[in-house]
Protein backbone atom coordinates (compact mmCIF):
# COMPACT_ATOMS: atom_id res chain seq x y z
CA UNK A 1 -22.50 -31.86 -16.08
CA UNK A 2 -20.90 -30.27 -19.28
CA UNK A 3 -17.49 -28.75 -20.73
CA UNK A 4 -14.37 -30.46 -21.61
CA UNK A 5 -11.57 -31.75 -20.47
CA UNK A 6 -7.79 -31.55 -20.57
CA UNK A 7 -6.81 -34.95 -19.10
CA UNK A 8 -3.67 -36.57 -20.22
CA UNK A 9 -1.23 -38.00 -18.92
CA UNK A 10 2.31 -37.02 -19.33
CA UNK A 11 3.93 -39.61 -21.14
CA UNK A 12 0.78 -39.65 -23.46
CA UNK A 13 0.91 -38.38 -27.09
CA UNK A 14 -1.98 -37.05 -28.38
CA UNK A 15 -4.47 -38.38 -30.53
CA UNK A 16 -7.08 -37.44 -32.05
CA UNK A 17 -10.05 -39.80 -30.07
CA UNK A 18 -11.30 -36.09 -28.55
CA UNK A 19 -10.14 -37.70 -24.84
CA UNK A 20 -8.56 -33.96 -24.35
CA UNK A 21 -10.39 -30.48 -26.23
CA UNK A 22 -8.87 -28.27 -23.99
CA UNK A 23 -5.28 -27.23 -22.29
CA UNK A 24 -2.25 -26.30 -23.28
CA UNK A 25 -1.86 -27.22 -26.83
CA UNK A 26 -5.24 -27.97 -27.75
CA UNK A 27 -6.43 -25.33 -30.16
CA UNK A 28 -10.38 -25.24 -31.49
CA UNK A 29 -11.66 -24.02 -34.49
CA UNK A 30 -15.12 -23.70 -32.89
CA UNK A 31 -15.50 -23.09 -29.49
CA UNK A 32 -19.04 -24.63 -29.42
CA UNK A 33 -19.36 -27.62 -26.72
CA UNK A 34 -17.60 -30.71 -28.04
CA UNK A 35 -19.38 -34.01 -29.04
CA UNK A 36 -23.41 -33.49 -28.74
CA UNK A 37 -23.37 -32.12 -25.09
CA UNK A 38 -26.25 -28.99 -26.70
CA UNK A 39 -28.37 -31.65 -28.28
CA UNK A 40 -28.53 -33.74 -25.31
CA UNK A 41 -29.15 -30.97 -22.83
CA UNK A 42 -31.85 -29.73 -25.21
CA UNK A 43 -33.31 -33.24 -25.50
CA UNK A 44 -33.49 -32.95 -21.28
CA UNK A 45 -35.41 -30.26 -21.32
CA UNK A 46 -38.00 -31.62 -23.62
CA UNK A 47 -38.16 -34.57 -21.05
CA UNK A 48 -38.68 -32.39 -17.64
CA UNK A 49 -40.46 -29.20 -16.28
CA UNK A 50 -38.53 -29.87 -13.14
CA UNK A 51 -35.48 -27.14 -12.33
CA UNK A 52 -32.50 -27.55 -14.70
CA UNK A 53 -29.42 -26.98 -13.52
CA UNK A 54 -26.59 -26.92 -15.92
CA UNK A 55 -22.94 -27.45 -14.52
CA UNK A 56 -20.35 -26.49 -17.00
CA UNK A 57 -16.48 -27.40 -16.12
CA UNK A 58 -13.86 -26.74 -18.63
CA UNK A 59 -10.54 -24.38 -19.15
CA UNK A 60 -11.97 -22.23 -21.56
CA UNK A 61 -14.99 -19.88 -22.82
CA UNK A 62 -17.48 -22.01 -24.55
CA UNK A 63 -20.96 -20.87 -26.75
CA UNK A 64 -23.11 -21.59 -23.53
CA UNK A 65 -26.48 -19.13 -25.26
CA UNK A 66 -28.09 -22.65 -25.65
CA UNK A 67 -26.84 -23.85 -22.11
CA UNK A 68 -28.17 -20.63 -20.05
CA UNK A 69 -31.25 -20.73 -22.50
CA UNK A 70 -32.36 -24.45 -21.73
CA UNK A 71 -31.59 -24.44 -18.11
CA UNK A 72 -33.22 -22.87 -15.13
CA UNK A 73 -29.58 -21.67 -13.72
CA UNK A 74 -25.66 -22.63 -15.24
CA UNK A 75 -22.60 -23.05 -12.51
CA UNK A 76 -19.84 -22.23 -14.84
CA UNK A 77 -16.69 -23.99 -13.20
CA UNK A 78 -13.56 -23.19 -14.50
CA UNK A 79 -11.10 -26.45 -13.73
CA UNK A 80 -11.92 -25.89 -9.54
CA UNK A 81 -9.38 -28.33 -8.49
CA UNK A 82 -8.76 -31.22 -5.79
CA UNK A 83 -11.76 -29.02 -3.60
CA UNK A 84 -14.04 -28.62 -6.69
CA UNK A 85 -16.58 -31.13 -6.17
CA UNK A 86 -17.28 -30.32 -2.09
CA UNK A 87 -17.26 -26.96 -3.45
CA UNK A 88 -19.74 -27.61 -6.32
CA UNK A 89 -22.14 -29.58 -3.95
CA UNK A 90 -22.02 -26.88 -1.65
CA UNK A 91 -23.55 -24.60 -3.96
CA UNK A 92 -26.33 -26.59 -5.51
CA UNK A 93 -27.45 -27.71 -2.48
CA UNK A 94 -27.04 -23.99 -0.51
CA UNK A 95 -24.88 -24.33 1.31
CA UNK A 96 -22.67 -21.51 0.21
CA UNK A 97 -23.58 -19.13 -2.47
CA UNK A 98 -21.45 -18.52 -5.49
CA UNK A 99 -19.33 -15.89 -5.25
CA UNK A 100 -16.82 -16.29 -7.97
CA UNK A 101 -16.86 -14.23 -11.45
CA UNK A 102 -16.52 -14.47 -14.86
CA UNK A 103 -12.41 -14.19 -15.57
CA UNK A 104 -13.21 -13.50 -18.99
CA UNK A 105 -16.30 -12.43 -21.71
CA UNK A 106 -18.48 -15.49 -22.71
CA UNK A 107 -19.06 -14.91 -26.72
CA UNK A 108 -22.47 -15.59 -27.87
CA UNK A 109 -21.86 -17.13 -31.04
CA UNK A 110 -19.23 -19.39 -32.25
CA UNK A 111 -18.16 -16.52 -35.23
CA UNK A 112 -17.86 -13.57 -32.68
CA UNK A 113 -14.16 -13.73 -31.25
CA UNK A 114 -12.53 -12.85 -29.22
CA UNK A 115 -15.41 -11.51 -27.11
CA UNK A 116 -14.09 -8.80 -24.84
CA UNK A 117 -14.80 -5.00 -23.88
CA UNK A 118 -11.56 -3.24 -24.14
CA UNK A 119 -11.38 -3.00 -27.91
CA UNK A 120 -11.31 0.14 -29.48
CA UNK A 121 -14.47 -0.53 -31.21
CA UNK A 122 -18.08 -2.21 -30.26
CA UNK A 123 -18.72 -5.35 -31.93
CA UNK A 124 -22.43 -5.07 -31.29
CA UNK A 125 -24.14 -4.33 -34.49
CA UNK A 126 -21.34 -5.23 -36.49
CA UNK A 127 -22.16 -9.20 -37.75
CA UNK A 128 -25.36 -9.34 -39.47
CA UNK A 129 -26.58 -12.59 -37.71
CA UNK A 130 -25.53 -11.76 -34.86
CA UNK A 131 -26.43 -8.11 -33.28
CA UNK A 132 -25.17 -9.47 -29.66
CA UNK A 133 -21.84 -11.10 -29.99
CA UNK A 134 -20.96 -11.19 -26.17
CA UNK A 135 -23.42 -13.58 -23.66
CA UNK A 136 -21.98 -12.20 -20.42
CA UNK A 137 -19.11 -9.87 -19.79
CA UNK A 138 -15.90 -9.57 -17.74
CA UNK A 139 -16.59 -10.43 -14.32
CA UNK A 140 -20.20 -11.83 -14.10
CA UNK A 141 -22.21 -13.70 -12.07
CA UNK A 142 -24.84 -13.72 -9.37
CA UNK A 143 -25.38 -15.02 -6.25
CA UNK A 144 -28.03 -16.01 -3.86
CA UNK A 145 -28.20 -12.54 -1.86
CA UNK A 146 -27.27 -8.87 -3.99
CA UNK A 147 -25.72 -6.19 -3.19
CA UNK A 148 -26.97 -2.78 -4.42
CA UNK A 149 -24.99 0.27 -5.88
CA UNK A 150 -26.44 3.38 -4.32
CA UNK A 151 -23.91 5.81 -4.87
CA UNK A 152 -20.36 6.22 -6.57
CA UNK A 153 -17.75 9.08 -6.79
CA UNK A 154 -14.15 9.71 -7.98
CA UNK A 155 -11.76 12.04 -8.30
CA UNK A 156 -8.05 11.19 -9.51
CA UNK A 157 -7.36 9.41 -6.28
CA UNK A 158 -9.72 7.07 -5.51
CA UNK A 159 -13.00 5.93 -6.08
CA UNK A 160 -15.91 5.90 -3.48
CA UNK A 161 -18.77 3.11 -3.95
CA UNK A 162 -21.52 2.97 -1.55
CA UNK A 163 -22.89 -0.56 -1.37
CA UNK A 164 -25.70 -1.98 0.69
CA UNK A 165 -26.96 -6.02 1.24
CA UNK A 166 -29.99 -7.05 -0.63
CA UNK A 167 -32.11 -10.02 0.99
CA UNK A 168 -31.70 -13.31 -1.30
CA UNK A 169 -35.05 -15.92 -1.22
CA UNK A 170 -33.96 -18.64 0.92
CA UNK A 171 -30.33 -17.13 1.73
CA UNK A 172 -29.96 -15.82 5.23
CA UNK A 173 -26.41 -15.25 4.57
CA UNK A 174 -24.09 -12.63 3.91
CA UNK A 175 -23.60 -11.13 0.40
CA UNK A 176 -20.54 -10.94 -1.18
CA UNK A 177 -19.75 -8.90 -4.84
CA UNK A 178 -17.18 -7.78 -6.88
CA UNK A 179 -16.54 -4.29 -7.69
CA UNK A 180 -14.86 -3.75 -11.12
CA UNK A 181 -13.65 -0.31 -12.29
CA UNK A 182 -13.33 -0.24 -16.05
CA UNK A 183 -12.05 3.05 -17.24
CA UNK A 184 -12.13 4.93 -21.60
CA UNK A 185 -9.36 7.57 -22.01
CA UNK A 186 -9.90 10.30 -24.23
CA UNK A 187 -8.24 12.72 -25.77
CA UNK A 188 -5.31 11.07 -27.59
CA UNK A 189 -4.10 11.01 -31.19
CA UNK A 190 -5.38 7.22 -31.47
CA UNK A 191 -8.98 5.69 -30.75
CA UNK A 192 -9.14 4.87 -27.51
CA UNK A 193 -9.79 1.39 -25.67
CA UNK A 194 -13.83 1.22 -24.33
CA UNK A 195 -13.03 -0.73 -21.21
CA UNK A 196 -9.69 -1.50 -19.77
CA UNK A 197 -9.88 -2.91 -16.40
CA UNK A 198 -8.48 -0.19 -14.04
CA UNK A 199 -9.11 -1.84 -10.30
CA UNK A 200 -11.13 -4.01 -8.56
CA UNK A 201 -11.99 -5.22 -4.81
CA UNK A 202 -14.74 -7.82 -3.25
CA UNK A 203 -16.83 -6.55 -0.37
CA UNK A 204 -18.36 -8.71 1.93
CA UNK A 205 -21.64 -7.56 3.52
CA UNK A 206 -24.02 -8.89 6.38
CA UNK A 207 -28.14 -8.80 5.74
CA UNK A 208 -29.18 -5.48 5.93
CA UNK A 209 -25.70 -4.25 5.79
CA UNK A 210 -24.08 -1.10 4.32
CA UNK A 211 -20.21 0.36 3.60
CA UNK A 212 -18.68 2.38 1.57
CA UNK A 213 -15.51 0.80 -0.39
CA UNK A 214 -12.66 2.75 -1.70
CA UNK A 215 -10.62 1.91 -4.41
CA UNK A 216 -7.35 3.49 -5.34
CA UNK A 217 -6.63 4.55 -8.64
CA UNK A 218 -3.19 4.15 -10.11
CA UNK A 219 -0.94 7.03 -10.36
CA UNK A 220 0.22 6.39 -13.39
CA UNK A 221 -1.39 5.38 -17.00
CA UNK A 222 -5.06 7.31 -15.62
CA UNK A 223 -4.85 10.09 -18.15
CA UNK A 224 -3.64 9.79 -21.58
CA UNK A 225 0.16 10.69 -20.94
CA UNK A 226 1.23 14.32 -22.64
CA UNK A 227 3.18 13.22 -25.39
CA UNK A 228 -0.02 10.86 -26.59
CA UNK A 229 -2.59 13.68 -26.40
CA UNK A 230 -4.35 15.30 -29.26
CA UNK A 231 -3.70 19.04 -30.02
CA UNK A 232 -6.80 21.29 -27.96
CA UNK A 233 -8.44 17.98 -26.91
CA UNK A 234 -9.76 17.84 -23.57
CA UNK A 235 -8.08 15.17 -21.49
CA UNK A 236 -10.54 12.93 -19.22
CA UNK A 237 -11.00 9.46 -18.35
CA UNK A 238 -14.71 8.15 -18.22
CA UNK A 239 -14.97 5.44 -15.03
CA UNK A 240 -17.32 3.08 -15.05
CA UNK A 241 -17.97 1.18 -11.42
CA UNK A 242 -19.51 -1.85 -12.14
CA UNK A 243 -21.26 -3.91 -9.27
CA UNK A 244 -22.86 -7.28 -11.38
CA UNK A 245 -25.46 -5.73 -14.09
CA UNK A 246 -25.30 -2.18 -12.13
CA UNK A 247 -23.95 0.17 -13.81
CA UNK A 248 -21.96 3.97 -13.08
CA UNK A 249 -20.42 6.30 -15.30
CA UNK A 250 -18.35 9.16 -14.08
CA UNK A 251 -15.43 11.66 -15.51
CA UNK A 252 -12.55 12.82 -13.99
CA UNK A 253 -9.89 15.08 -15.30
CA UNK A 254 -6.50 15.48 -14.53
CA UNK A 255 -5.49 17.91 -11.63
CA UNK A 256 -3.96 21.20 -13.10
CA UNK A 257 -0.53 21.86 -12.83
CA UNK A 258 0.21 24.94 -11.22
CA UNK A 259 3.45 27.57 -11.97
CA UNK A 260 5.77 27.79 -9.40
CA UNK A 261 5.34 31.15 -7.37
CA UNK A 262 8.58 33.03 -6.45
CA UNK A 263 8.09 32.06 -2.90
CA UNK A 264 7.72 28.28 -3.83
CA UNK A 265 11.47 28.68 -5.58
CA UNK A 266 12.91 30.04 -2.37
């Protein structure tokens, strides 16, 4: 079990004995784990060739590269509540499979943040000692059965992802995923984000199973709006469907607007 804590009471002041390192009010300069929680999990695995599993609980992204490198799989818990420990046990003992997601990027060093993909610009190559500043992204995780991403389509609707259960070893179960649609627009006067989140939904499936999910786009903010666009550049939006590390990239462009025929003004 590692992370941090925000425990306090109310009438408490705080001190600085490192009882709470995260919550409101509690700012780090590093977000490595507190105290010597990376030395003693790498000391562990000196110790053991039996399966490590790391359980991390805490309110905010930590440097976990040495946690997920050290142990055979990492539960990354983020405060679960009252429920949280019949929930935790259920999972490591397989119960129920882990179907919650990253809410936000993990960084992968303590220099590289913020860590997250809708910046204008790729931090990726940028730092020197660091070519890969992000450990995991927006939104992932795994579970004990995957589902596969056969097909996707859009147009400036919707979005169309076929989806079909993979088996998991020792999970007889049904898979569940999220489906995140990130989205780049292009053509405006100023650099564009990479990745803003545009939708998402979770789709449940049984073994063996197959669907195809659709996911509405929003009417508004899809494009670049007029008055932001770039003189003669072309206006499109480049979706990417992502369903965990699978990937789909597809470009849509805005409907054309038609002149009104003399029998359309009657």
């Amino acid at each position: 079990m590692l992370g941090g804590t925000s425990h306090r009471r109310f009438d408490d002041a705080f001190a600085e004995n490192g009882a709470a390192d995260t919550g409101e009010g509690v700012d780090r300069a590093s977000l490595l784990l507190p105290g010597d929680q990376d030395a003693l999990l790498a000391t562990l695995r000196g110790l053991t060739v039996a399966p490590l599993v790391s359980v991390v609980v805490t309110g905010r992204p930590y440097v976990l590269a040495g946690v997920v490198a050290r142990s055979d799989a990492t539960l990354f818990c983020a405060y679960p509540g009252p429920e949280g420990a019949d929930a935790i046990a259920a999972v490591l003992c397989g119960n129920r499979q882990p179907t919650g997601r990253l809410a936000a990027a993990l960084p992968a060093h303590p220099g590289t943040v913020p860590a997250h993909g809708d910046d204008r610009h790729p931090a990726a190559g940028v730092y020197r000692d660091a070519p890969e500043p992000e450990l995991f992204p927006l939104g992932h995780g795994l579970g004990y059965a995957g589902v596969e991403l056969i097909a996707a389509s859009a147009d400036a609707d919707a979005v169309r992802v076929e989806l079909a259960a993979t088996p998991g070893r020792g999970w007889a179960g049904a898979a569940e995923e999220l489906v995140l649609v990130f989205a780049r627009r292009d053509g405006s006067i100023v650099v564009p984000r990479r990745a803003e989140l545009l939708t998402f939904g979770r789709v449940t499936l049984p073994p063996d199973g197959r669907t195809t999910l659709v996911l509405d786009l929003p009417a508004e903010g899809l494009f670049v709006p007029a008055p932001e666009r770039a003189p003669l550049a072309e206006t499109t939006t480049t979706l990417t469907v992502a369903v965990g590390a699978q990937r789909r990239t597809l470009t849509i462009r805005p409907p054309l607007a038609t002149r009104p025929t003399e029998d359309s003004r009657r």
